[in-house]
N, C-alpha and C. Protein backbone atom coordinates (compact mmCIF):
# COMPACT_ATOMS: atom_id res chain seq x y z
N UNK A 1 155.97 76.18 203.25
CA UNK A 1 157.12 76.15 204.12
C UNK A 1 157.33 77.50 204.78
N UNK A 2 156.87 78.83 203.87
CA UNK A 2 157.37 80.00 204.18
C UNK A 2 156.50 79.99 205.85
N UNK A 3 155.33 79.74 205.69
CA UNK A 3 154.54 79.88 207.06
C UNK A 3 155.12 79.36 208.14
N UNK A 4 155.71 78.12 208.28
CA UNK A 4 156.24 77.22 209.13
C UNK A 4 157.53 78.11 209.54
N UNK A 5 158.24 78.44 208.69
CA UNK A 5 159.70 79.25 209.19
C UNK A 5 159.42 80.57 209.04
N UNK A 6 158.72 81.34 208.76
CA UNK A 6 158.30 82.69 209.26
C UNK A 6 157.67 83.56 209.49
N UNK A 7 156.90 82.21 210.95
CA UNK A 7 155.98 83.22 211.95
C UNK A 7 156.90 83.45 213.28
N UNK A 8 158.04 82.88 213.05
CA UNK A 8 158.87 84.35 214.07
C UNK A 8 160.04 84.73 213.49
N UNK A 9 159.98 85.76 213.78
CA UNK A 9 161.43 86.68 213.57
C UNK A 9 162.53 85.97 213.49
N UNK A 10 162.53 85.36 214.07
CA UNK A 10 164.37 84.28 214.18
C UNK A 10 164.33 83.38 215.40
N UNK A 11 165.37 82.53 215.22
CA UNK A 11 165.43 81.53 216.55
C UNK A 11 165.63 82.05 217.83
N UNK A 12 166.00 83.63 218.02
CA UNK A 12 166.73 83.81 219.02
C UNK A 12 166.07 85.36 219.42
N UNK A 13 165.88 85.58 220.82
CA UNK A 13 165.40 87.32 221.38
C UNK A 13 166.95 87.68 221.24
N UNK A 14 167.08 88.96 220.92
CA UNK A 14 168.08 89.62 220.57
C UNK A 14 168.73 89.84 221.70
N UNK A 15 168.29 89.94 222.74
CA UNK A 15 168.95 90.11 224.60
C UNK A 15 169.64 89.26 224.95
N UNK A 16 169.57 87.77 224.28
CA UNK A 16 170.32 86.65 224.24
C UNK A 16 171.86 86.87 224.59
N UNK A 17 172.04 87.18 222.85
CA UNK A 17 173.32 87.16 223.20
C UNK A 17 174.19 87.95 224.14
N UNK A 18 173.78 89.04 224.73
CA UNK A 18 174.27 89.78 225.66
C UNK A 18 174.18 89.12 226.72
N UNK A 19 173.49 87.98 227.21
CA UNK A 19 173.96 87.20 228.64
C UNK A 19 174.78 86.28 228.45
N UNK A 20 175.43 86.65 229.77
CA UNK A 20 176.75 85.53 230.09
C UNK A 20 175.99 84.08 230.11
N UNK A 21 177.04 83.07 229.40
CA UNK A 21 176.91 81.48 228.56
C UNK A 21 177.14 80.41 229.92
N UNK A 22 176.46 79.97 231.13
CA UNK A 22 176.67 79.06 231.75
C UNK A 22 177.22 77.73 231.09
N UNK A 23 177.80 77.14 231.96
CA UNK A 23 178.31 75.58 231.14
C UNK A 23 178.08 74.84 232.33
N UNK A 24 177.28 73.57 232.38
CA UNK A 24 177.37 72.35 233.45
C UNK A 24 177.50 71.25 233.03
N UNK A 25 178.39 70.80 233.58
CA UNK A 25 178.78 68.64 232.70
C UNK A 25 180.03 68.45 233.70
N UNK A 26 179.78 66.97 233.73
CA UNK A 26 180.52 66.01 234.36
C UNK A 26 181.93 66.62 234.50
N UNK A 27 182.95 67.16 233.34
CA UNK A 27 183.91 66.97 233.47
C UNK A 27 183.91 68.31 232.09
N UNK A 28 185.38 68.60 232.31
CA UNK A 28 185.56 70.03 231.36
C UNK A 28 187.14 69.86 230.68
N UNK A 29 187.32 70.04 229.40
CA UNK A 29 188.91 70.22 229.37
C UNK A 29 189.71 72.04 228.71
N UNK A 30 190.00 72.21 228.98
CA UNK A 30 189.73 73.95 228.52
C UNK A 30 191.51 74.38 227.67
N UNK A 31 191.86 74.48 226.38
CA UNK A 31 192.84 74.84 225.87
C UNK A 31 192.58 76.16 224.89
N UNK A 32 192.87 77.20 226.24
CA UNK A 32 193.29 78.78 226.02
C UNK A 32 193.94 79.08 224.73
N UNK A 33 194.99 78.20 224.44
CA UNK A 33 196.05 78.46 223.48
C UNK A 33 194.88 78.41 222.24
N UNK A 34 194.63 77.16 221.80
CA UNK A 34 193.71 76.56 220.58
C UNK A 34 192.39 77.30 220.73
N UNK A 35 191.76 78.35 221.46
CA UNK A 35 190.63 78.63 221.84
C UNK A 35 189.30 77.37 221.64
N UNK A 36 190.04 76.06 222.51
CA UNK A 36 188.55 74.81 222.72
C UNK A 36 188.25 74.92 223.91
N UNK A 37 187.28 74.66 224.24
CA UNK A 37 186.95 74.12 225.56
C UNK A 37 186.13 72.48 225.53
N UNK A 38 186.37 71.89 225.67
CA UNK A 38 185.68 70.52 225.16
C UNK A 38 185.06 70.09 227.18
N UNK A 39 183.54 70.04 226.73
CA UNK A 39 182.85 69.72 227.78
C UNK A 39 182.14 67.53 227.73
N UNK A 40 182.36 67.25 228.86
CA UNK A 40 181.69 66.22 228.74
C UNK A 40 180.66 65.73 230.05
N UNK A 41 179.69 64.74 229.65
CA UNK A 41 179.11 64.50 230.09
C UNK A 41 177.67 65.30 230.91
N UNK A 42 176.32 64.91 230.26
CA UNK A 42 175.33 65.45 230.78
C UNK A 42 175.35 67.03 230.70
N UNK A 43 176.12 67.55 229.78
CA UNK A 43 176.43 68.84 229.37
C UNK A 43 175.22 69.49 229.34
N UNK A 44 174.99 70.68 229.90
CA UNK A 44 173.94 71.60 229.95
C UNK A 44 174.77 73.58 229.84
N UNK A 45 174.08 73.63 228.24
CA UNK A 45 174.73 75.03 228.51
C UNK A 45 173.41 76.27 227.88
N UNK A 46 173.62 77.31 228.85
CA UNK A 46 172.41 78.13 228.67
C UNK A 46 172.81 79.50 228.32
N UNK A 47 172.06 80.43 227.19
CA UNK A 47 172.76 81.91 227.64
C UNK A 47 171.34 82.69 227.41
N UNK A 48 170.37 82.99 228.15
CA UNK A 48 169.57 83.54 227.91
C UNK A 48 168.26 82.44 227.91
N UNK A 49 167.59 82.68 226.85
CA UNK A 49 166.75 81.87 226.59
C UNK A 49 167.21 80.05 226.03
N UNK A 50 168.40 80.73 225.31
CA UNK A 50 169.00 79.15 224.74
C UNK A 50 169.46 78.14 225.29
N UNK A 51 169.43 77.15 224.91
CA UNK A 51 169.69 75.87 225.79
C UNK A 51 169.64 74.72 224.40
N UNK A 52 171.17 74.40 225.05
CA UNK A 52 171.83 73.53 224.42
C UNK A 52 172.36 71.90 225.18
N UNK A 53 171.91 71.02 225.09
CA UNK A 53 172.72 69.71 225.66
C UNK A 53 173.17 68.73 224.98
N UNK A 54 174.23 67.93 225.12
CA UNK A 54 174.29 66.69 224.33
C UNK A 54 175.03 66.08 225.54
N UNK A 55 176.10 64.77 225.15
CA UNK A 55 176.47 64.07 225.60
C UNK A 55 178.12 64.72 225.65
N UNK A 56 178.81 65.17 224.25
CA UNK A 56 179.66 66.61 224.78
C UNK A 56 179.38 67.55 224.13
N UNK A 57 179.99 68.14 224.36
CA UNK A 57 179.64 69.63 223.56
C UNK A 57 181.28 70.35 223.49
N UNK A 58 181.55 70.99 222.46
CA UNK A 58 182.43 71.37 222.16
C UNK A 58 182.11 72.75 221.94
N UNK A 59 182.95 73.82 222.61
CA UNK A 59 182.70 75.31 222.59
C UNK A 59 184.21 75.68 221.53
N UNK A 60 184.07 76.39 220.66
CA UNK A 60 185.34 77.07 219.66
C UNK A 60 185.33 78.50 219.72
N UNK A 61 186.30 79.24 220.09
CA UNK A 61 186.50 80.79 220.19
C UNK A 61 187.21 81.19 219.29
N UNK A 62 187.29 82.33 218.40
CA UNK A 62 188.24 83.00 217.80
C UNK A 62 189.45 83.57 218.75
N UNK A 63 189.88 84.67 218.08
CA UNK A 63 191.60 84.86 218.71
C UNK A 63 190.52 86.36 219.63
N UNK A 64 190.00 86.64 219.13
CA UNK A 64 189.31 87.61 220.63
C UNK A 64 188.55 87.36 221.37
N UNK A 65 188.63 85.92 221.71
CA UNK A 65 187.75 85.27 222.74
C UNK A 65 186.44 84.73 222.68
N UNK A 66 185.80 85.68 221.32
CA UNK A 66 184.14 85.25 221.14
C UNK A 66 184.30 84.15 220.16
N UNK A 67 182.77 83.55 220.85
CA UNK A 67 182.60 81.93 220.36
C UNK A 67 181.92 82.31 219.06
N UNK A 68 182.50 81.14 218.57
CA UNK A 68 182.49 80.64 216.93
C UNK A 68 181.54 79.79 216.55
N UNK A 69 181.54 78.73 217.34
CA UNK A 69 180.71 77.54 216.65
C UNK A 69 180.27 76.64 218.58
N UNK A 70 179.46 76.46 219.21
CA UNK A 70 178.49 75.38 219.89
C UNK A 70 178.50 73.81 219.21
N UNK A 71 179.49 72.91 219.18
CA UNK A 71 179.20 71.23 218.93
C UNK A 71 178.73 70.25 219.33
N UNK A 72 177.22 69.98 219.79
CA UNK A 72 177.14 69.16 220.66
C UNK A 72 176.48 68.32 219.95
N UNK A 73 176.79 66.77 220.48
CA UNK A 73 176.86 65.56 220.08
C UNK A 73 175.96 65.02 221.67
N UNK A 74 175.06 63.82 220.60
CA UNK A 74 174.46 63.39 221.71
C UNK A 74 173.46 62.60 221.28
N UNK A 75 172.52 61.99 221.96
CA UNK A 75 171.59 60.95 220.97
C UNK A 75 170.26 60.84 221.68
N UNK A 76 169.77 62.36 221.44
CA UNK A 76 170.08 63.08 220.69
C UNK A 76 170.53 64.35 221.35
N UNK A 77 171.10 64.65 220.93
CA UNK A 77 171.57 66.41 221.38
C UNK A 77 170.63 67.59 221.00
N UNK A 78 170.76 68.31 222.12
CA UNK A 78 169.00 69.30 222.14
C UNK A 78 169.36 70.60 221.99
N UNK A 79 168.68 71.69 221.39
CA UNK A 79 168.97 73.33 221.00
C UNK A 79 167.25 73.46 221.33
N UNK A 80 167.22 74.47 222.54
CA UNK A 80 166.03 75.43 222.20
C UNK A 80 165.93 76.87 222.46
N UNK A 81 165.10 77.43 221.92
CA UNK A 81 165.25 78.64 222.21
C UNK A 81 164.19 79.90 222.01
N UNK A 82 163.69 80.81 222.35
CA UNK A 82 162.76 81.35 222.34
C UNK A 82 162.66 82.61 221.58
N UNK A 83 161.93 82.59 219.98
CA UNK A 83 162.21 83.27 219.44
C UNK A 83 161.37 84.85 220.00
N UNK A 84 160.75 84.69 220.53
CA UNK A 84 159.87 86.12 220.76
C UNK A 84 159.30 86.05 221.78
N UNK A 85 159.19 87.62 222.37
CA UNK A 85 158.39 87.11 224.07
C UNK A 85 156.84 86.54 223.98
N UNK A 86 156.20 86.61 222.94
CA UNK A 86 155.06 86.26 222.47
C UNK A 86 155.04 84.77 221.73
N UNK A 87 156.32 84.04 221.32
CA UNK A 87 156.32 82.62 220.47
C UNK A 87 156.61 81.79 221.56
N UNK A 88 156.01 80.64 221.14
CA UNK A 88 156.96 79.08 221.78
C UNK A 88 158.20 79.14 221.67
N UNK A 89 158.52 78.88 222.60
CA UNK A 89 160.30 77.91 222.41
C UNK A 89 160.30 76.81 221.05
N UNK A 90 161.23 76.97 220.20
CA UNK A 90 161.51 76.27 219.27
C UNK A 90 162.16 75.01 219.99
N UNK A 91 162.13 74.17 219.31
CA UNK A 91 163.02 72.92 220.19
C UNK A 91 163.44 72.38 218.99
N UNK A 92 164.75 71.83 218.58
CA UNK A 92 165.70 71.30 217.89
C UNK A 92 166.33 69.93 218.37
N UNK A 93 166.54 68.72 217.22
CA UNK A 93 167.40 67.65 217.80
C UNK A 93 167.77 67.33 216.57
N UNK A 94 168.89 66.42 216.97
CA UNK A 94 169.66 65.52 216.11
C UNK A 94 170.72 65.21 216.48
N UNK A 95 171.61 64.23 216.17
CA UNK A 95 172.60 63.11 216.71
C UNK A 95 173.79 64.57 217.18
N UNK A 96 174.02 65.34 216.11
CA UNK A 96 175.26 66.52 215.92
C UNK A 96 174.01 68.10 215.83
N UNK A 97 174.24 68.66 216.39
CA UNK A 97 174.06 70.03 216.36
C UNK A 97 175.34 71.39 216.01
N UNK A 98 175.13 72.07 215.26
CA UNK A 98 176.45 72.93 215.31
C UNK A 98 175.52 74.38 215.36
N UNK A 99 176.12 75.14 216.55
CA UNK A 99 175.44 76.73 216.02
C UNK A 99 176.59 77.52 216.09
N UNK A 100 176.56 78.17 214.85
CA UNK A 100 177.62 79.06 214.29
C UNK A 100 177.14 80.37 214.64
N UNK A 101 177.95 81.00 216.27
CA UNK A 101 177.21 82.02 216.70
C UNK A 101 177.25 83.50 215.75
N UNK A 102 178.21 83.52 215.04
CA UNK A 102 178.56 85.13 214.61
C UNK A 102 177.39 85.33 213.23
N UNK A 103 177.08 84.06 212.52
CA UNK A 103 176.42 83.92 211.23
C UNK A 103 175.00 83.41 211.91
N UNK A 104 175.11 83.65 212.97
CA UNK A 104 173.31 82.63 213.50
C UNK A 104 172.89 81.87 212.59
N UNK A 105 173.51 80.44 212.69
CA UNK A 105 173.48 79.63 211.53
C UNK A 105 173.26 78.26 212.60
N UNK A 106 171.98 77.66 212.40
CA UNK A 106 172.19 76.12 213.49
C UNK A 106 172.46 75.21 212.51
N UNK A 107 172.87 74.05 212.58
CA UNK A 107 172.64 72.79 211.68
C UNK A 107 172.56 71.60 212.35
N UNK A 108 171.68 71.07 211.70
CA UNK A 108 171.41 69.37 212.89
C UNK A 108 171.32 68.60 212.12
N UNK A 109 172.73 67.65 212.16
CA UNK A 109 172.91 66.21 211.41
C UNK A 109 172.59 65.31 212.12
N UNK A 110 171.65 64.30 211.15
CA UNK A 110 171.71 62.86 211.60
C UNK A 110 169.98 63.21 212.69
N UNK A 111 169.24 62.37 212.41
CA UNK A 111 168.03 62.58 212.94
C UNK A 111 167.96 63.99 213.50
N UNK A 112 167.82 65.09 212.33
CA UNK A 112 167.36 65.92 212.54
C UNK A 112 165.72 66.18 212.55
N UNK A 113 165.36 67.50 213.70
CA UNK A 113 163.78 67.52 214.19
C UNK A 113 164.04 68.70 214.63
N UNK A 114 163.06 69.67 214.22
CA UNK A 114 162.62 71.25 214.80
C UNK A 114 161.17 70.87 214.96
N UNK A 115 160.77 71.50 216.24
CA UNK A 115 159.32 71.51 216.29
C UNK A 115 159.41 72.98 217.14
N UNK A 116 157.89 73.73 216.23
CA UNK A 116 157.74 75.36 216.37
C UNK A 116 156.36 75.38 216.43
N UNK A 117 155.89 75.77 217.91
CA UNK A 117 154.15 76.05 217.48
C UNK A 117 153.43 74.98 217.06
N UNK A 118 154.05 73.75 217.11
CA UNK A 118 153.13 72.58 216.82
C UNK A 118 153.64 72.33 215.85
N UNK A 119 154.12 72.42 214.99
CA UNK A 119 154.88 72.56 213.49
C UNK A 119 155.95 71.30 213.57
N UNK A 120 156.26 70.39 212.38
CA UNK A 120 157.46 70.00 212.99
C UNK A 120 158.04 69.32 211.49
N UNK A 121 159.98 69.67 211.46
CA UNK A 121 160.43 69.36 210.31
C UNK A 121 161.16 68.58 210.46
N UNK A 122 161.72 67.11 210.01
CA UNK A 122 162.56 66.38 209.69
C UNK A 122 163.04 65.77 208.76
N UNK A 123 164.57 65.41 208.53
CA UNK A 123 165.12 65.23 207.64
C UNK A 123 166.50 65.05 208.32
N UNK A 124 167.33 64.08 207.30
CA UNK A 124 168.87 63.87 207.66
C UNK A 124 169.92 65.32 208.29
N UNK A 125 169.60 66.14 207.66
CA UNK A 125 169.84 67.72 207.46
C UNK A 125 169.56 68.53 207.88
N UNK A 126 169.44 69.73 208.65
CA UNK A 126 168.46 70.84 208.31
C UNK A 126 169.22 71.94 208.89
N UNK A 127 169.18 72.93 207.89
CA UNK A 127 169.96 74.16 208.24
C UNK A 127 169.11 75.39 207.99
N UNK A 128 169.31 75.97 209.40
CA UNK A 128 168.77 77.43 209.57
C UNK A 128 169.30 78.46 209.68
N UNK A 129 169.58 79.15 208.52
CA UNK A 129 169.82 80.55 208.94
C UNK A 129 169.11 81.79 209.44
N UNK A 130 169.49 81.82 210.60
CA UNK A 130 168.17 82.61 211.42
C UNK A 130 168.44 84.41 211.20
N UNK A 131 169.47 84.59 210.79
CA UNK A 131 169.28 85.95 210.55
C UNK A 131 168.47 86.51 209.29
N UNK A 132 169.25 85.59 207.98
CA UNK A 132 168.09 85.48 207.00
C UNK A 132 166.74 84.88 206.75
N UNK A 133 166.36 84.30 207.65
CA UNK A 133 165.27 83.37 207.92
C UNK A 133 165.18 82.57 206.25
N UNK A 134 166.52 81.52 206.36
CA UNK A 134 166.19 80.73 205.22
C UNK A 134 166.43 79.63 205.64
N UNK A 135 166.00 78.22 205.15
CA UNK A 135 166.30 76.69 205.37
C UNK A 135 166.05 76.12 204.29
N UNK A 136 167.22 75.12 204.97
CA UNK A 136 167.45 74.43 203.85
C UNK A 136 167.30 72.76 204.34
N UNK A 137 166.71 71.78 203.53
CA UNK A 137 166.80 70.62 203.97
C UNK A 137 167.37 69.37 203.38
N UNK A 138 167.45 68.45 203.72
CA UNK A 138 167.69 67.13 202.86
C UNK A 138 168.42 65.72 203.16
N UNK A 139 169.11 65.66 202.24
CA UNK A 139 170.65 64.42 202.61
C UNK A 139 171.52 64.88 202.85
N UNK A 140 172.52 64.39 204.12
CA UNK A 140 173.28 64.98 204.58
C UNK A 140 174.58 64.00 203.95
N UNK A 141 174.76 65.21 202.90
CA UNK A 141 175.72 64.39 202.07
C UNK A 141 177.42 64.39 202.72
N UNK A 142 178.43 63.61 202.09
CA UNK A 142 179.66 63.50 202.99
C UNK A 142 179.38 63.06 204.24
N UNK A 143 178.35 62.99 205.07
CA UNK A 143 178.30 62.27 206.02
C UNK A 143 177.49 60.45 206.45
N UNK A 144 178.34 60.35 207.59
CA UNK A 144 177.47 59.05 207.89
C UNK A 144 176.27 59.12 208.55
N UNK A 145 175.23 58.38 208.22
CA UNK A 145 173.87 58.69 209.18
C UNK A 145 173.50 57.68 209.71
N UNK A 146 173.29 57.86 211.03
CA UNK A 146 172.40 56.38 211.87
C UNK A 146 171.28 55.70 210.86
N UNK A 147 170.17 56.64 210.69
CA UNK A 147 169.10 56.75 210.38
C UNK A 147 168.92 57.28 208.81
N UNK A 148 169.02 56.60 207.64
CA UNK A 148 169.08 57.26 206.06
C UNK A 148 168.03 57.27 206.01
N UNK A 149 167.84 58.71 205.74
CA UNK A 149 166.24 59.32 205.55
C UNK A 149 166.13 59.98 203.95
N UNK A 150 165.87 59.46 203.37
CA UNK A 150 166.17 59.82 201.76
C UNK A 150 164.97 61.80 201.39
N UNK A 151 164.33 61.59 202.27
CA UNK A 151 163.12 62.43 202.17
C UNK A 151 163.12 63.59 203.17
N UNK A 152 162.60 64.68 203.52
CA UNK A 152 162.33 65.67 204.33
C UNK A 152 160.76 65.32 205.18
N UNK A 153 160.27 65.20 205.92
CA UNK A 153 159.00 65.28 206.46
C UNK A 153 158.42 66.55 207.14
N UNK A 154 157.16 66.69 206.65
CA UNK A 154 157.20 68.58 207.47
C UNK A 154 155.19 68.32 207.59
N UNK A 155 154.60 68.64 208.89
CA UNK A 155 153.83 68.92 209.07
C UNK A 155 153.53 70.07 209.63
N UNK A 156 152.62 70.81 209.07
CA UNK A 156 152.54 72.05 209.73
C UNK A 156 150.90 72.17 209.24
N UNK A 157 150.89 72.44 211.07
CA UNK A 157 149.47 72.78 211.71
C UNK A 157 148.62 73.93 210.79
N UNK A 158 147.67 73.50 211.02
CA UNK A 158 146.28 74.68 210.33
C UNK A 158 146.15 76.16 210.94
N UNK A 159 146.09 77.09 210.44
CA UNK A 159 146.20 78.43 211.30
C UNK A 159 144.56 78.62 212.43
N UNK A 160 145.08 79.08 213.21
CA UNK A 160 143.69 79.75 214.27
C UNK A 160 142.97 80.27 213.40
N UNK A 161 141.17 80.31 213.73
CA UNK A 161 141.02 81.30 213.12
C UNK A 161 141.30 82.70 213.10
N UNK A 162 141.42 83.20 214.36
CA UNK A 162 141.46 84.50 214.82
C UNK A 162 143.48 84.92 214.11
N UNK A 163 144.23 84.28 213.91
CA UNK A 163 145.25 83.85 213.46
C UNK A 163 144.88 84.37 212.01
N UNK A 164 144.26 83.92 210.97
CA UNK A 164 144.05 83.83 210.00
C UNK A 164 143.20 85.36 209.67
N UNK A 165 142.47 85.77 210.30
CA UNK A 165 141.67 86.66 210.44
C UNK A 165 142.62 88.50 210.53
N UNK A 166 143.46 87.77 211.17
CA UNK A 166 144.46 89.05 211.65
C UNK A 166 145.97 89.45 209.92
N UNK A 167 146.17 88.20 209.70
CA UNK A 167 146.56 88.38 208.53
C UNK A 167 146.22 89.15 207.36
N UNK A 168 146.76 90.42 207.00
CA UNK A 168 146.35 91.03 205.65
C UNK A 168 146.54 90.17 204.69
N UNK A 169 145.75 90.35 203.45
CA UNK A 169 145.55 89.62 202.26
C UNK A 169 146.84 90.07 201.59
């Protein structure tokens, strides 16, 4: 597993978060007071390399304005993002996505799927913490699932040789 989740640095180029967060969808509802912004329809939101869509998406801010948590719902709702100027774009799905921006924490309930480099993990579950580069997988317990997947599935590709070659023992 360790190979599969760490041949890159993290989900995210660090320049990321310093660009301003576009939002595009059908329709927007925005409450300043509650710090929500609740987006709908055909939702497309980008800040950098990342890119997020579902069917809505729910943005949450703390009391100093910076975002908290990314909710998007969708079937499936999409997260990708480019961990290194040298890696693939990671690509992420599942019914619910949540990324918890301050803890760089994604989670994808309900037909969850990461595919990295050819690599690809599924399960009801799957949570990444990308600063610690740890995951976790499984049943997504307390919740309801379209799809009850009792098991994790994970294929991960054979290394290059020249890949393999470059690796210290």
């Amino acid at each position: 597993m360790s190979a599969f989740w760490l041949g890159a640095s993290a989900w995210a180029l660090p320049e990321d978060r310093e660009q301003p967060i576009r939002v595009q969808a059908d329709s927007a509802e925005l409450d300043d007071r509650q710090g929500v912004a609740v987006y709908r329809g055909d939702v497309v939101i980008t800040q950098g390399t990342m890119k997020i869509t579902g069917d809505t998406v729910t943005i949450t801010q703390d009391s100093n304005g910076d975002v908290e948590v990314f909710t998007s719902i969708g079937k499936p709702a999409y997260y990708e993002q480019k961990p290194a100027v040298d890696k693939e774009i990671v690509k992420a799905y599942g019914l619910t996505i949540q990324y918890f921006a301050a803890n760089e924490r994604i989670v994808l309930l309900d037909q969850a799927k990461v595919v990295q480099e050819g690599n690809t993990f599924e399960g009801e579950k799957i949570v990444y913490d990308t600063r610690r580069q740890i995951v976790n997988a499984g049943r997504a317990t307390n919740t309801d699932v379209s799809t009850p997947r009792p098991r994790v599935d994970m294929v991960i590709q054979p290394r290059k040789r020249e890949q393999a070659a470059e690796q210290p023992q």
